[in-house]
Protein backbone atom coordinates (compact mmCIF):
# COMPACT_ATOMS: atom_id res chain seq x y z
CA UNK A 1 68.77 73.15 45.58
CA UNK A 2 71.19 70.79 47.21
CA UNK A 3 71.52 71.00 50.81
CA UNK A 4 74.60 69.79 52.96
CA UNK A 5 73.54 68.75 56.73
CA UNK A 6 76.21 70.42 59.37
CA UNK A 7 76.91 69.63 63.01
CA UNK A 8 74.42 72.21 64.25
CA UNK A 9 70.87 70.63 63.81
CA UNK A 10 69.34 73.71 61.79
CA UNK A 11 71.87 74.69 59.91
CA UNK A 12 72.30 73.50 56.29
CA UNK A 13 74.91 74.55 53.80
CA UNK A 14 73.42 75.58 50.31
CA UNK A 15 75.95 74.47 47.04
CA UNK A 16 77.60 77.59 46.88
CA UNK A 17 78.23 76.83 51.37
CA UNK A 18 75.70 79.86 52.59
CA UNK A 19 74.25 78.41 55.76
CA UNK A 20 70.53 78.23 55.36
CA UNK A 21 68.66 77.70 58.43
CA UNK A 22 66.73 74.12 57.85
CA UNK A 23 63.63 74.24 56.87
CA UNK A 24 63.19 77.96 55.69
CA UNK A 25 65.02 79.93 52.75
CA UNK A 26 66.44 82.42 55.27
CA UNK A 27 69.84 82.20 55.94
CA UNK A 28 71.94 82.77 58.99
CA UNK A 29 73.70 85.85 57.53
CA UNK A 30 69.94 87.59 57.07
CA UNK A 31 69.16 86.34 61.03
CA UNK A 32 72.17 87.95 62.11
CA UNK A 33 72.14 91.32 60.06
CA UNK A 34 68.74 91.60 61.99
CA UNK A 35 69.65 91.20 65.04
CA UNK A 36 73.12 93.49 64.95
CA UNK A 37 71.39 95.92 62.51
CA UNK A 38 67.81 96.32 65.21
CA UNK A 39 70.01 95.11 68.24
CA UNK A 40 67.41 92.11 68.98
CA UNK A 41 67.75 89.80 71.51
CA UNK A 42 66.87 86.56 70.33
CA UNK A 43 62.93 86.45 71.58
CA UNK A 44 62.81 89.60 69.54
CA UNK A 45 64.27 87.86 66.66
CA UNK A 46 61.34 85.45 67.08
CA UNK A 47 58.75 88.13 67.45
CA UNK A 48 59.77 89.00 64.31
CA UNK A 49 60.50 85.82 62.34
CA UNK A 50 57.33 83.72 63.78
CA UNK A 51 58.32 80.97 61.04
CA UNK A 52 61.14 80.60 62.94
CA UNK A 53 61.24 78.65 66.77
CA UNK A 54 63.46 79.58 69.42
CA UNK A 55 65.85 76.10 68.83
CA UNK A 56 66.95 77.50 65.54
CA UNK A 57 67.66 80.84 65.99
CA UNK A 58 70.17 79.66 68.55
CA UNK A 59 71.30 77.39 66.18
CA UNK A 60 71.71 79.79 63.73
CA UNK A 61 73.34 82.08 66.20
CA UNK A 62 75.71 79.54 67.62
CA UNK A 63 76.76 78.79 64.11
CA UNK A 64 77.34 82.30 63.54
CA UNK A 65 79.67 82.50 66.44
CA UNK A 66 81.52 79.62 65.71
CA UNK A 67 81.61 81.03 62.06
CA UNK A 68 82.39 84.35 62.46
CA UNK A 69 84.65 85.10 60.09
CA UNK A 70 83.16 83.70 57.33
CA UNK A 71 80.06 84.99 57.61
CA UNK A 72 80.96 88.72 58.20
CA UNK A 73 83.29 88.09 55.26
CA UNK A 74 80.46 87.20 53.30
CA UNK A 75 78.09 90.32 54.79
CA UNK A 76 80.85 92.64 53.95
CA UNK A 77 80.80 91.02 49.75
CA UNK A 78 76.94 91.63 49.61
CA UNK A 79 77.35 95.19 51.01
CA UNK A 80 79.47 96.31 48.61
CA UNK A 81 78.30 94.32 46.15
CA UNK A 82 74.62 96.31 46.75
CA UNK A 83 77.33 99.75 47.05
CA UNK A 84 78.86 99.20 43.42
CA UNK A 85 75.40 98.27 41.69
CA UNK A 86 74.16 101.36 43.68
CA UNK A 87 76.45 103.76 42.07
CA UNK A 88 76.78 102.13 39.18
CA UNK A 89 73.06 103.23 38.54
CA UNK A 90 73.12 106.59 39.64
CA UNK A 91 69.96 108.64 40.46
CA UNK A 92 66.74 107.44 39.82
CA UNK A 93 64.63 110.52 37.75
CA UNK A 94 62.31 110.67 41.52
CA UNK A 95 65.30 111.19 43.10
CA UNK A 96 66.93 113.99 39.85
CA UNK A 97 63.62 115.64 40.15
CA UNK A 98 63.60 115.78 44.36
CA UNK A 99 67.11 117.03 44.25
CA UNK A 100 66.39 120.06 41.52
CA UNK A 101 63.49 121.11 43.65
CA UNK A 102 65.93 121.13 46.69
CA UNK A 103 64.06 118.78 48.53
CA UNK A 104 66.63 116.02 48.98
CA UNK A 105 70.60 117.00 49.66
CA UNK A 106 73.14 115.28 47.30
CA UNK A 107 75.11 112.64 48.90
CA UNK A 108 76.68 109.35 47.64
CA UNK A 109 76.39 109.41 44.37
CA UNK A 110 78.92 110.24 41.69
């Protein structure tokens, strides 16, 4: 994989321009879902991503900031890109068989 430095010190850009925080395979858009998804604070975000030190999680979240756009634009195509192939496969048989023994309530699916 080819990696393009940017002006935040661990933040690379993967080929396809996903920041990738430097070092790792995580990228900032996975740091970030955490944290607004759990509401972390970023010593949280450690506690839970030891891999990761303090120095780039700010990075990462500073680049977020400053990228903003972008990178909710690009949360927003995974989620419904995970939404379509969701429907698109419909109920699993677990979840047929869970339903007809009125154990789980229909919802979402077409």
């Amino acid at each position: 994989m080819t990696l393009t430095a940017t002006e935040y010190k661990y933040i690379e850009l993967d080929e396809r321009n996903i920041a990738i925080i430097a070092g790792t395979t995580m990228k900032v858009l996975e740091l970030v879902t955490s944290q607004f998804t759990h509401g972390w604070s970023p010593e949280e975000l450690h506690f839970q991503y030891p891999h990761l030190s303090m120095s780039q999680i700010h990075s990462a979240l500073a680049y977020y900031w400053d990228n903003q756009a972008e990178v909710d634009a690009e949360i927003e195509r995974r989620f419904e890109y995970a939404e379509r192939m969701r429907l698109e496969a419909g109920e699993s048989p677990l979840v047929a068989k869970l339903r007809a023994q009125g154990l789980l309530k229909r919802r979402g699916y077409k």
